[in-house]
C-alpha atoms as a PDB file:
ATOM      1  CA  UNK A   1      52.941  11.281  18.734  1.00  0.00           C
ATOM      2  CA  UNK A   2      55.961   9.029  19.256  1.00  0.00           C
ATOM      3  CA  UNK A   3      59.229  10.060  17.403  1.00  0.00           C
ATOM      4  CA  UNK A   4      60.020   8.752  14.205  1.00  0.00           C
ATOM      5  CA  UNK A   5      63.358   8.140  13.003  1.00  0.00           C
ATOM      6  CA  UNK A   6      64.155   7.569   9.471  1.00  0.00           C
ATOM      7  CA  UNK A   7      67.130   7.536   7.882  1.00  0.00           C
ATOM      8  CA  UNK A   8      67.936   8.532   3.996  1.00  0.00           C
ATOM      9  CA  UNK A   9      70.713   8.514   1.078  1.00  0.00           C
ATOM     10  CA  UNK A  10      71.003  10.243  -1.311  1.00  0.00           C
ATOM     11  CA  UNK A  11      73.479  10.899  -4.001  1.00  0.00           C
ATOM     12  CA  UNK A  12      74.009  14.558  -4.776  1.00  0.00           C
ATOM     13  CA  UNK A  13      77.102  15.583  -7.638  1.00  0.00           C
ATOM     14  CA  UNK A  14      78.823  18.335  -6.874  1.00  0.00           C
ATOM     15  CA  UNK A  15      81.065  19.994  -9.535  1.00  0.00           C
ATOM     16  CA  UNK A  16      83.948  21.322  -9.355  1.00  0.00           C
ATOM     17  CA  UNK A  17      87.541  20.774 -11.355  1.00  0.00           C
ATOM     18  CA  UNK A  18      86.264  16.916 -10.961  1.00  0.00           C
ATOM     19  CA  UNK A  19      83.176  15.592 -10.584  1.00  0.00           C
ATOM     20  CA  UNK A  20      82.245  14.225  -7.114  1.00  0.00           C
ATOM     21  CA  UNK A  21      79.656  11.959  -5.736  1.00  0.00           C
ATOM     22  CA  UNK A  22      78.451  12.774  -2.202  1.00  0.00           C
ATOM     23  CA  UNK A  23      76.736  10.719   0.290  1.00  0.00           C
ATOM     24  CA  UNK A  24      73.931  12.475   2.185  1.00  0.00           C
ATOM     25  CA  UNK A  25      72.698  10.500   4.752  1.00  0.00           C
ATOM     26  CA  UNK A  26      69.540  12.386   6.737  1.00  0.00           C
ATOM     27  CA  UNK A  27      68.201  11.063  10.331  1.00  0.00           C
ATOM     28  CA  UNK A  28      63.837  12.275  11.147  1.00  0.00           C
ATOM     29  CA  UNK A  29      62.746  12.493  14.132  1.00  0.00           C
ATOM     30  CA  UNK A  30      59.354  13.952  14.794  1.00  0.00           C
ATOM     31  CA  UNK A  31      57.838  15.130  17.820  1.00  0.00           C
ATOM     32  CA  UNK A  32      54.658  16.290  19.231  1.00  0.00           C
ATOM     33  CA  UNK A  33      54.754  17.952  22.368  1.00  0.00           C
ATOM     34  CA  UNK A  34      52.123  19.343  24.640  1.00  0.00           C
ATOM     35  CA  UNK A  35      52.378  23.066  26.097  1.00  0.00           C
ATOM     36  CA  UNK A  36      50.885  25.156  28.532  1.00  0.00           C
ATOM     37  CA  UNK A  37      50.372  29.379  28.457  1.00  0.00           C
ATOM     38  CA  UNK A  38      53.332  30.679  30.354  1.00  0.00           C
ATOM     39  CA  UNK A  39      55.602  27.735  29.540  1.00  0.00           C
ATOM     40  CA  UNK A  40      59.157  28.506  28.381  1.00  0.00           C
ATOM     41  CA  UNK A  41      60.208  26.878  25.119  1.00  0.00           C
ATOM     42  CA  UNK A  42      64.249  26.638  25.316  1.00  0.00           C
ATOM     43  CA  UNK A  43      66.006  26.021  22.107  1.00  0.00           C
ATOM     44  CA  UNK A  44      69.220  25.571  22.012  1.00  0.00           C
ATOM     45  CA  UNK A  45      70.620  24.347  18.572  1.00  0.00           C
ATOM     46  CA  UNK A  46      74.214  24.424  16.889  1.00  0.00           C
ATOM     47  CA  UNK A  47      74.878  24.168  12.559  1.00  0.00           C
ATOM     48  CA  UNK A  48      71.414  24.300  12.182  1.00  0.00           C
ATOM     49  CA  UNK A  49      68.623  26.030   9.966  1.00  0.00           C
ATOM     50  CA  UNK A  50      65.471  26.808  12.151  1.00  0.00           C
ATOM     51  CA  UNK A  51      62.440  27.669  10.349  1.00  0.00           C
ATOM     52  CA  UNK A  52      59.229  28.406  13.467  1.00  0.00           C
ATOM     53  CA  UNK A  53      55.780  29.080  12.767  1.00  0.00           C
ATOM     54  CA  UNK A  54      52.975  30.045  15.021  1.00  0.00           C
ATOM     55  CA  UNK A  55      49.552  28.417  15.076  1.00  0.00           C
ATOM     56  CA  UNK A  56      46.781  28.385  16.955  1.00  0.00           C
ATOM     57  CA  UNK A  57      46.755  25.195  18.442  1.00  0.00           C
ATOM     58  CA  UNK A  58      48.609  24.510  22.010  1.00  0.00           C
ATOM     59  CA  UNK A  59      51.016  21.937  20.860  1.00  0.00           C
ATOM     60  CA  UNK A  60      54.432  22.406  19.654  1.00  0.00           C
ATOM     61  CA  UNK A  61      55.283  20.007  16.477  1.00  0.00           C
ATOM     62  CA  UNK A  62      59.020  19.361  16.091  1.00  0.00           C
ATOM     63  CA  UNK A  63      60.536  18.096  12.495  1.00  0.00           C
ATOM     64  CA  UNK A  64      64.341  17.883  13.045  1.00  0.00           C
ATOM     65  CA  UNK A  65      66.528  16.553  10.123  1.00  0.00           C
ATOM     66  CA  UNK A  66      70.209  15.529  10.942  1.00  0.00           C
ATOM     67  CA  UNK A  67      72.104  15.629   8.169  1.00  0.00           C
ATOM     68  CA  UNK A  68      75.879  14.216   7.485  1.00  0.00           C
ATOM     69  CA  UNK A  69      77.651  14.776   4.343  1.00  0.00           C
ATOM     70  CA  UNK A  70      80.551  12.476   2.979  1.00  0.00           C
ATOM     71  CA  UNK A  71      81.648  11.552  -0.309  1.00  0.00           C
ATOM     72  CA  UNK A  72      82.163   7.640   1.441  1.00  0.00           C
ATOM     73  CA  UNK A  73      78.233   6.657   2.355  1.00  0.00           C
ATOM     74  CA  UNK A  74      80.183   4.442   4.974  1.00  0.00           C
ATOM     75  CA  UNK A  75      81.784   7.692   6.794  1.00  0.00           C
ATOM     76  CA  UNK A  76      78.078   9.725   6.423  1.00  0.00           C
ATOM     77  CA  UNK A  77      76.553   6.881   7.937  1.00  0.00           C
ATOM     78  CA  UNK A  78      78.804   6.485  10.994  1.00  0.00           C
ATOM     79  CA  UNK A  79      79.377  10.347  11.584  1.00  0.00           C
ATOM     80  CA  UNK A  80      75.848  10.851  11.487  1.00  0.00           C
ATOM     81  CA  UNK A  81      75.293   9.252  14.774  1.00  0.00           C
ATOM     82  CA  UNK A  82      77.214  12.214  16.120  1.00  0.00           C
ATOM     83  CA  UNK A  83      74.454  14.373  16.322  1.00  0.00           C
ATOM     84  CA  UNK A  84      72.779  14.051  19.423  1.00  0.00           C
ATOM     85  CA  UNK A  85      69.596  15.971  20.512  1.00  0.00           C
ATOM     86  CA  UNK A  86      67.236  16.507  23.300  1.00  0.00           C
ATOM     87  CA  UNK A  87      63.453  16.925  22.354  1.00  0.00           C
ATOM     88  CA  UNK A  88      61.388  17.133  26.006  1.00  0.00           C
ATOM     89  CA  UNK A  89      58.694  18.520  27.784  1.00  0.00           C
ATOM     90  CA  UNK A  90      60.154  18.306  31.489  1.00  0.00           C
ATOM     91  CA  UNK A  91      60.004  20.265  34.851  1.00  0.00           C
ATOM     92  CA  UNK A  92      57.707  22.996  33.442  1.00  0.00           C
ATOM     93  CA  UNK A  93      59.893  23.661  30.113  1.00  0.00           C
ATOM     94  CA  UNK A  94      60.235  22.147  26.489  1.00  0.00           C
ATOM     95  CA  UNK A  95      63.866  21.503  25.641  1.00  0.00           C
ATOM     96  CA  UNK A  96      64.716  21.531  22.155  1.00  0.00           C
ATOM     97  CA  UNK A  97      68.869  20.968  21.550  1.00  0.00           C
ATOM     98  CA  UNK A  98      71.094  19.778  18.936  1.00  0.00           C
ATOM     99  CA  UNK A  99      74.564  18.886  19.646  1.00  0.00           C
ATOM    100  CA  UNK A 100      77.091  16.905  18.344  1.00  0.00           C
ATOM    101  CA  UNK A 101      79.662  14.519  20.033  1.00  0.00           C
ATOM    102  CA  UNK A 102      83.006  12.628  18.679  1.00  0.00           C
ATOM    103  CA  UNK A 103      84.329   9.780  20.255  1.00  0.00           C
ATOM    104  CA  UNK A 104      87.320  10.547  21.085  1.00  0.00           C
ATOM    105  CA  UNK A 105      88.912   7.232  19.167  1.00  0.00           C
ATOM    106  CA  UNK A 106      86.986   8.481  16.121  1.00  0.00           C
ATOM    107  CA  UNK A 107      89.600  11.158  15.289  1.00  0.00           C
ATOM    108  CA  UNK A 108      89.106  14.153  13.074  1.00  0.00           C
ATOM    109  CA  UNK A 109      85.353  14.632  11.905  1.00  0.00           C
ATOM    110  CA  UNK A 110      85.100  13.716   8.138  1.00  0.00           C
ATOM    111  CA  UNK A 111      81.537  14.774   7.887  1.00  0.00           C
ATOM    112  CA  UNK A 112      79.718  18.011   7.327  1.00  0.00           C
ATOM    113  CA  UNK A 113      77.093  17.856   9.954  1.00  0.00           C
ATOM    114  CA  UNK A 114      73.708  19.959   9.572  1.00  0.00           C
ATOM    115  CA  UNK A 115      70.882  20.771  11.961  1.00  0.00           C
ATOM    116  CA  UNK A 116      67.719  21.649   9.978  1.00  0.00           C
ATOM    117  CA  UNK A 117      64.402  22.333  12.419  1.00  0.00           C
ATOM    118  CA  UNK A 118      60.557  23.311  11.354  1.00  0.00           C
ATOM    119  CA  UNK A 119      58.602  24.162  14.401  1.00  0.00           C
ATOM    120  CA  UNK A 120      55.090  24.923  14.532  1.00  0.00           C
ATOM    121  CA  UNK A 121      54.208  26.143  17.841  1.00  0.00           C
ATOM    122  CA  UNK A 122      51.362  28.470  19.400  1.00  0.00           C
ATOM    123  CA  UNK A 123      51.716  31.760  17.951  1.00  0.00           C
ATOM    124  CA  UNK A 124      51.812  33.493  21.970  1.00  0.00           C
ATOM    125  CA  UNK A 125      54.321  31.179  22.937  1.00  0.00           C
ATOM    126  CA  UNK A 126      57.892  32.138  24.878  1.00  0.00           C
ATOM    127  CA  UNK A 127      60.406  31.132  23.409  1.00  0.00           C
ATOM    128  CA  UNK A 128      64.330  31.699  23.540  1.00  0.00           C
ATOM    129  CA  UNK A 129      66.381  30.461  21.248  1.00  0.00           C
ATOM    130  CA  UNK A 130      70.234  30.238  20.453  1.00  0.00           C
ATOM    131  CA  UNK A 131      72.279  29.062  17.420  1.00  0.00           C
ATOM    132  CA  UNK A 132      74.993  29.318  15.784  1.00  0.00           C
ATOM    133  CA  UNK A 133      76.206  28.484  11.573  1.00  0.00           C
ATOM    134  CA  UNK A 134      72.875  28.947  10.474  1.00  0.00           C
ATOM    135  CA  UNK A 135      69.799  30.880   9.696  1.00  0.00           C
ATOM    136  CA  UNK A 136      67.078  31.173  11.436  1.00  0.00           C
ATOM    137  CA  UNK A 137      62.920  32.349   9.910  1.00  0.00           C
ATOM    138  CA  UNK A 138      60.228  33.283  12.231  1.00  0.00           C
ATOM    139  CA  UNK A 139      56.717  33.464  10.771  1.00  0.00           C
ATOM    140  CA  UNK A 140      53.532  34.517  12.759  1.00  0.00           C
ATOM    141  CA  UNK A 141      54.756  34.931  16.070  1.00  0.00           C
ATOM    142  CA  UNK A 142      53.133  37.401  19.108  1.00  0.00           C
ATOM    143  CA  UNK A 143      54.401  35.697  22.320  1.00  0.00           C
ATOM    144  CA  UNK A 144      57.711  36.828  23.709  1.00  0.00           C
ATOM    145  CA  UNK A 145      60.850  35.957  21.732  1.00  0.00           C
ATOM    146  CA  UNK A 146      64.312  36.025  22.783  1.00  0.00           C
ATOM    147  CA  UNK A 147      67.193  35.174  19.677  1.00  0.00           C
ATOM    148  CA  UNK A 148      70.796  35.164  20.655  1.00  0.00           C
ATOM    149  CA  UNK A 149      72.163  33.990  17.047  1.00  0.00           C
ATOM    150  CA  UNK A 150      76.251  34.553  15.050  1.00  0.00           C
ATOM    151  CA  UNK A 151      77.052  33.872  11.655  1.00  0.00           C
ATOM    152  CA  UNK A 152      73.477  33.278  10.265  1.00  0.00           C
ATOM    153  CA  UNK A 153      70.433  35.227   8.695  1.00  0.00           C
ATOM    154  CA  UNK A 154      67.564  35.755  10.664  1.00  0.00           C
ATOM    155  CA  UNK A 155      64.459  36.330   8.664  1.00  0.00           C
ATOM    156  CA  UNK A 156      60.611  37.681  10.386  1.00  0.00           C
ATOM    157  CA  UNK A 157      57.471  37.932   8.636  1.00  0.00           C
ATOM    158  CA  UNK A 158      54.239  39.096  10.866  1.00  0.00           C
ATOM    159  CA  UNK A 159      55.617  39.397  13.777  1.00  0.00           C
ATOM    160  CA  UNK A 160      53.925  40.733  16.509  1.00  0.00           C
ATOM    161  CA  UNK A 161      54.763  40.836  20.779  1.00  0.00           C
ATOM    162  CA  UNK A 162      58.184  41.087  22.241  1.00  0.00           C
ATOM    163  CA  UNK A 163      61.103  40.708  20.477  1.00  0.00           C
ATOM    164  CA  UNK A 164      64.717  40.519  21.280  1.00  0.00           C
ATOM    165  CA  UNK A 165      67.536  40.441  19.150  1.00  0.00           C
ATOM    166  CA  UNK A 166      71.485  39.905  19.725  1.00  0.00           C
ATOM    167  CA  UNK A 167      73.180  39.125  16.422  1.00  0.00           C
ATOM    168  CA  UNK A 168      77.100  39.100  15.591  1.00  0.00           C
ATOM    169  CA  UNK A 169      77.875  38.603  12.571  1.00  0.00           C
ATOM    170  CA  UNK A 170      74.496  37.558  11.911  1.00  0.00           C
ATOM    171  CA  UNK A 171      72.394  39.685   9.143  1.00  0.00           C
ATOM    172  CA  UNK A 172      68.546  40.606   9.938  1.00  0.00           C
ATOM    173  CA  UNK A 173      65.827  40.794   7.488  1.00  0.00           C
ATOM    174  CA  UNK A 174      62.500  41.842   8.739  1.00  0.00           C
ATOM    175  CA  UNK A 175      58.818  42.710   7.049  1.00  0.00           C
ATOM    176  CA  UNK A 176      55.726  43.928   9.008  1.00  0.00           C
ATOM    177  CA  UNK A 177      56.867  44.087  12.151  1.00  0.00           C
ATOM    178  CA  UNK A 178      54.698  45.457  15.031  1.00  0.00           C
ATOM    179  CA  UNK A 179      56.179  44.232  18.136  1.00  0.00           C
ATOM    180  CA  UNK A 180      58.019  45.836  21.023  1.00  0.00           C
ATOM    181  CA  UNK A 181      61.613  45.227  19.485  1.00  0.00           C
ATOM    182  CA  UNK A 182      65.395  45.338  20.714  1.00  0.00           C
ATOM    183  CA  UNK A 183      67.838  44.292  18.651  1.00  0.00           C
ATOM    184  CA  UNK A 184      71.994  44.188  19.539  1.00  0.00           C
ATOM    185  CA  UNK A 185      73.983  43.992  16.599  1.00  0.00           C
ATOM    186  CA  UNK A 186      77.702  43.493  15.742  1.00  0.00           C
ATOM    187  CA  UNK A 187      78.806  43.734  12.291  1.00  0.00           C
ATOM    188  CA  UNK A 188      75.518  43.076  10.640  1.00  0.00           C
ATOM    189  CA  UNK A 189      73.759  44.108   7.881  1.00  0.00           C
ATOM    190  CA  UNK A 190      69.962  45.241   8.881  1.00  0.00           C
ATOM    191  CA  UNK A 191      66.995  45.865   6.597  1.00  0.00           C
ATOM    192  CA  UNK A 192      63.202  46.048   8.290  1.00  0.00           C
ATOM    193  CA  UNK A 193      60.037  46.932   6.283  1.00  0.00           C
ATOM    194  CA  UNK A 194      56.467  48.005   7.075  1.00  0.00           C
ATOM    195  CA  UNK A 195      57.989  48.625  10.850  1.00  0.00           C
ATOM    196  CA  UNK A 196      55.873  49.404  13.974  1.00  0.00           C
ATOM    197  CA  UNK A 197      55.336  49.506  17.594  1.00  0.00           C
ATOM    198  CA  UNK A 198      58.489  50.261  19.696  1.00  0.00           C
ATOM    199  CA  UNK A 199      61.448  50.071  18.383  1.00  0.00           C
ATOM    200  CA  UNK A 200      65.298  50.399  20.141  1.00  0.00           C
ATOM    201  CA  UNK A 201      68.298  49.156  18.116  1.00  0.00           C
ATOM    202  CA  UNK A 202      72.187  49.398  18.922  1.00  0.00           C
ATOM    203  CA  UNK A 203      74.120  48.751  15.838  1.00  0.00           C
ATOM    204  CA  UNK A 204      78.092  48.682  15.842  1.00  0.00           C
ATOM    205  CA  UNK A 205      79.984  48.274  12.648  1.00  0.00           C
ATOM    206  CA  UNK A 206      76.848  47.261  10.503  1.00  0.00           C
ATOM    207  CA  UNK A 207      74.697  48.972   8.041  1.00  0.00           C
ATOM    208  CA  UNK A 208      70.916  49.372   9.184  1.00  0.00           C
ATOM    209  CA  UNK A 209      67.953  49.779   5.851  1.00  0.00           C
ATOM    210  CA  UNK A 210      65.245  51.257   8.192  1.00  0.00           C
ATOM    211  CA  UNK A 211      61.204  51.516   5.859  1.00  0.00           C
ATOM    212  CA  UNK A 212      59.030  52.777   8.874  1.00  0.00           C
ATOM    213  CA  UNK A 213      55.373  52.564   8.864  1.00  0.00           C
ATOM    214  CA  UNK A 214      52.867  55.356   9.613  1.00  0.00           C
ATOM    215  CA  UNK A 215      51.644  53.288  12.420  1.00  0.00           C
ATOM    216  CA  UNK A 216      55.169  53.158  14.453  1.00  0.00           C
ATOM    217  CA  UNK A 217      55.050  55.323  17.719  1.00  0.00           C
ATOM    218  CA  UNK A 218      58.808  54.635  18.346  1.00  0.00           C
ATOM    219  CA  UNK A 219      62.584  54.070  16.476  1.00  0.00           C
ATOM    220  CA  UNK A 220      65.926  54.519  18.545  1.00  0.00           C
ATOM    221  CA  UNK A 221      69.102  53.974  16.784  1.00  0.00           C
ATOM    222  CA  UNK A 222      72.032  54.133  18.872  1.00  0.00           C
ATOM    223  CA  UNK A 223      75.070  53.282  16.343  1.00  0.00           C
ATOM    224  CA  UNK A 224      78.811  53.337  15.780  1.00  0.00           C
ATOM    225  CA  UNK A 225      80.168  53.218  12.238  1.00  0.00           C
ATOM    226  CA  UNK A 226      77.513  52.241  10.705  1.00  0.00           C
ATOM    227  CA  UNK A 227      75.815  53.662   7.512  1.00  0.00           C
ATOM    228  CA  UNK A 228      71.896  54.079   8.502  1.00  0.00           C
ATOM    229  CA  UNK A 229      69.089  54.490   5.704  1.00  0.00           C
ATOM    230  CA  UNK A 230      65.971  55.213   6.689  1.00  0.00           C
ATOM    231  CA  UNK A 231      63.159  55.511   3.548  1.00  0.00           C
ATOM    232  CA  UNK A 232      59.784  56.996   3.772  1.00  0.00           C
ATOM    233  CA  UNK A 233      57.024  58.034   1.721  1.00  0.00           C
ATOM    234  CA  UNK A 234      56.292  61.153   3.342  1.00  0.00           C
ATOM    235  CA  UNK A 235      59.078  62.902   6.056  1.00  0.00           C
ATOM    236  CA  UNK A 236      55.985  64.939   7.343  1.00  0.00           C
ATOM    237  CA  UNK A 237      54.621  61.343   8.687  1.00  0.00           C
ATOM    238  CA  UNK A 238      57.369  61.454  11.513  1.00  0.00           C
ATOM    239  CA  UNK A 239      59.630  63.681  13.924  1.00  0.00           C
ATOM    240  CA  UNK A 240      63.114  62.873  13.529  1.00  0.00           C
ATOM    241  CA  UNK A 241      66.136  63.788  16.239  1.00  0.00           C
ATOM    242  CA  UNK A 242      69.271  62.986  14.391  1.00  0.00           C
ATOM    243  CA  UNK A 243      72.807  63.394  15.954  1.00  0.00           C
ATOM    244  CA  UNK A 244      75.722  62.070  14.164  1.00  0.00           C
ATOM    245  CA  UNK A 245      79.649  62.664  15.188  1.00  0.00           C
ATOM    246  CA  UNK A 246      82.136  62.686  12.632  1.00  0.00           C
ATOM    247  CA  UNK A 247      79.969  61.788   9.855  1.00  0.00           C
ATOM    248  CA  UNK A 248      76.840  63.524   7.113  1.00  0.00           C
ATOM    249  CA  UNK A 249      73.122  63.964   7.350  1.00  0.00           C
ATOM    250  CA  UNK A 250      71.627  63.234   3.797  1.00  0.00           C
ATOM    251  CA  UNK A 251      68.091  64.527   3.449  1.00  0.00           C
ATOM    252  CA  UNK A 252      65.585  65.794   0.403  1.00  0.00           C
ATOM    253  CA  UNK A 253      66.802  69.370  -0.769  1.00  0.00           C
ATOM    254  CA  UNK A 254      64.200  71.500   0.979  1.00  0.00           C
ATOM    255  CA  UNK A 255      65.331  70.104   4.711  1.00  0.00           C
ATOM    256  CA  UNK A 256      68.515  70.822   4.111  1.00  0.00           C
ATOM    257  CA  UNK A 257      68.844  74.142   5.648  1.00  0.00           C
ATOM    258  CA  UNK A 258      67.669  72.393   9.084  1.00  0.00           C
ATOM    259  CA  UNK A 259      71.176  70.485   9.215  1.00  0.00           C
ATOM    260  CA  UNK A 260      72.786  72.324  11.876  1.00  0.00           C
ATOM    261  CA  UNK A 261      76.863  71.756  12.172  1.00  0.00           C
ATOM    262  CA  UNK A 262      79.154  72.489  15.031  1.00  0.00           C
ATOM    263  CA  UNK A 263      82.612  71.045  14.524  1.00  0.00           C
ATOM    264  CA  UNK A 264      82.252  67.423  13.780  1.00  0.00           C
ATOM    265  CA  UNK A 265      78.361  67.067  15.021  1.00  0.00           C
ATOM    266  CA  UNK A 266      75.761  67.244  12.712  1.00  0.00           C
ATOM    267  CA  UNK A 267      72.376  67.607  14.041  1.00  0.00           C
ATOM    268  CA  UNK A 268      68.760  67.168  12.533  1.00  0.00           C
ATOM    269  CA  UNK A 269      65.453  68.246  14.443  1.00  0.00           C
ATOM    270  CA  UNK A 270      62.381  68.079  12.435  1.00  0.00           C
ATOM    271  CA  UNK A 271      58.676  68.498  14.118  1.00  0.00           C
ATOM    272  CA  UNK A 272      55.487  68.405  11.835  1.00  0.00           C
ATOM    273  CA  UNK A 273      52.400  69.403  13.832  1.00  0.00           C
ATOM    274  CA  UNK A 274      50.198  66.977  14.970  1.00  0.00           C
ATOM    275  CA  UNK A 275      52.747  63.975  14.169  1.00  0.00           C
ATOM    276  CA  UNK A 276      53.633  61.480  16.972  1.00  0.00           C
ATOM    277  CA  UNK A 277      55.611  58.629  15.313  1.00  0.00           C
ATOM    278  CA  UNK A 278      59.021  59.767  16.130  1.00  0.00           C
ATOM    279  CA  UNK A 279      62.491  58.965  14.975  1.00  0.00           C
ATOM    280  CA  UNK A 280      65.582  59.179  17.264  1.00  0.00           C
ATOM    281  CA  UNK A 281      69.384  58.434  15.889  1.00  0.00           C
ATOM    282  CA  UNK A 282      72.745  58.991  17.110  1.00  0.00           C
ATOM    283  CA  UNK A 283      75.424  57.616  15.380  1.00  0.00           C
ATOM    284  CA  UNK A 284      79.172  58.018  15.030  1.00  0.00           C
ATOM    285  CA  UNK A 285      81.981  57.665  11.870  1.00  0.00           C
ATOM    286  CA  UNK A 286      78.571  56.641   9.516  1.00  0.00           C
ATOM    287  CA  UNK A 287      76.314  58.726   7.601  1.00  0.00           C
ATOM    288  CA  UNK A 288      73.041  58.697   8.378  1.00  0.00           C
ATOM    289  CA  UNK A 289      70.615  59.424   4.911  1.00  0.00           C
ATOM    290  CA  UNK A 290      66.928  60.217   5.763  1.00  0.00           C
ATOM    291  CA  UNK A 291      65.071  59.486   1.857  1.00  0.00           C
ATOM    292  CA  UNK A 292      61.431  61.057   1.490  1.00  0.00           C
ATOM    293  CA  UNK A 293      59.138  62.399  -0.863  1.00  0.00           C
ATOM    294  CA  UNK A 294      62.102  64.710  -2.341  1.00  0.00           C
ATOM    295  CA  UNK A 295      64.845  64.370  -3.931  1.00  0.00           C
ATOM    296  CA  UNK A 296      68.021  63.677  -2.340  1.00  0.00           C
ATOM    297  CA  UNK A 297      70.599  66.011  -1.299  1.00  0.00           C
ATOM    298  CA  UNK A 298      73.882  64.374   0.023  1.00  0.00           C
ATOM    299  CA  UNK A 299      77.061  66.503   1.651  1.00  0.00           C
END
């Protein structure tokens, strides 16, 4: 498929104390490109909402929208040459970037520039992707997935494989996960449902909504000030190893009594016969509130 480049405008009112016109002027280009198991699929984008898919087929279909936003249709359309991007299938790897360049006698950008990406791409595909200013959705994926995102969302739905996960400032929000996951976060706010497989996270200043599934075999938590809920419908379903250093253990009424204290540790053990989904967390200066089948007791 050769690219296609069209270009757009639109008039969009924004209110405000006055009413404003502005110019959106939008650049297509779409791509087709072939891939091959094994092959590495790099991208690289900036300002930009990424939305990626898997499929079955072994092509990877690129839509990428650059945007530019001006109240003068004259600036939009001149600044929205800025972007620049790469969309290739060379040496062995597909390169997928966004970037954007000002002239240097062009002076202060007037613009506000947007990336926006939908990918459809095998569903056992690698992949490694970085961005920045935007949010990022990844839909019905099992290959082996590497995000490195700040100052975004990043949303997963079916996910299956290998995932890994370095956010700051970048919130998570995850549902039926069954992958081998690792996830690094700074000052983000976490919430995963209907979770399984293997599971380490490292959370620092965040606040982690953890809704485990009967079919996980693994969850590490490794935190520092950060407030950690984990919901289930039965407690009996899972072990649990809870440490926490300056800071409470919540739990139902009757499991109470198994909080043990020593100075400013707090400590949790819980072992149900015959259960093997386990639950490990250590965290400092944040509560950690386990919610079952009971009601709640908090400290």
């Amino acid at each position: 498929m050769k690219s296609l480049l069209i270009s757009l405008f639109v008039w969009v009112p924004l209110l405000g104390r006055s009413q404003t016109s502005v110019q959106v002027v939008t650049k297509v280009i779409e791509k087709s490109l072939p891939y091959t198991d094994g092959q590495l699929i790099q991208l690289n984008a900036q300002k930009a909402d990424v939305t990626l898919k898997g499929w079955g087929q072994s092509t990877v279909v690129v839509k990428l929208r650059l945007i530019a936003k001006h109240p003068d249709r004259a600036v939009a359309e001149r600044e929205v040459a800025y972007h620049q991007y790469v969309l290739q299938n060379e040496n062995g790897q597909i390169e997928l970037s966004n970037r954007f360049i000002i002239p240097q006698r062009a002076g202060k950008l007037q613009s506000q520039l947007k990336a926006v990406y939908e990918i459809n791409m095998p569903a056992k595909a690698l992949m490694a992707l970085t961005n920045s200013f935007g949010d990022i959705r990844l839909n019905a994926l099992s290959g082996t997935i590497n995000v490195t995102f700040e100052f975004g969302k990043l949303t997963l739905t079916d996910i299956r494989g290998k995932l890994a996960i370095q956010s700051t400032y970048g919130d998570i929000d995850g549902r039926n996960l069954d992958a081998t996951l690792i996830a690094k976060t700074e000052k983000a706010d976490v919430i995963l449902q209907d979770l399984s497989g293997t599971v380490d996270i490292q959370s620092h200043y965040g606040n982690l909504t953890l809704l485990p599934a009967t079919s996980l075999k693994i969850l590490k938590v490794d935190a520092a000030r950060s407030e950690i809920l984990v919901t289930t419908r039965r407690l009996s379903d899972f072990r649990f190893d809870v440490v926490t250093s300056y800071a409470d253990i919540n739990l139902p009424e009757t499991l109470m009594p198994q909080v043990s204290k020593s100075g400013n540790k707090r400590t949790f053990t819980y072992q149900p016969l015959d259960r093997k989904s386990e639950v490990r967390i250590q965290n400092s200066y944040g509560n950690v509130t386990i919610q079952g089948e009971k009601p709640l007791v908090t400290n």
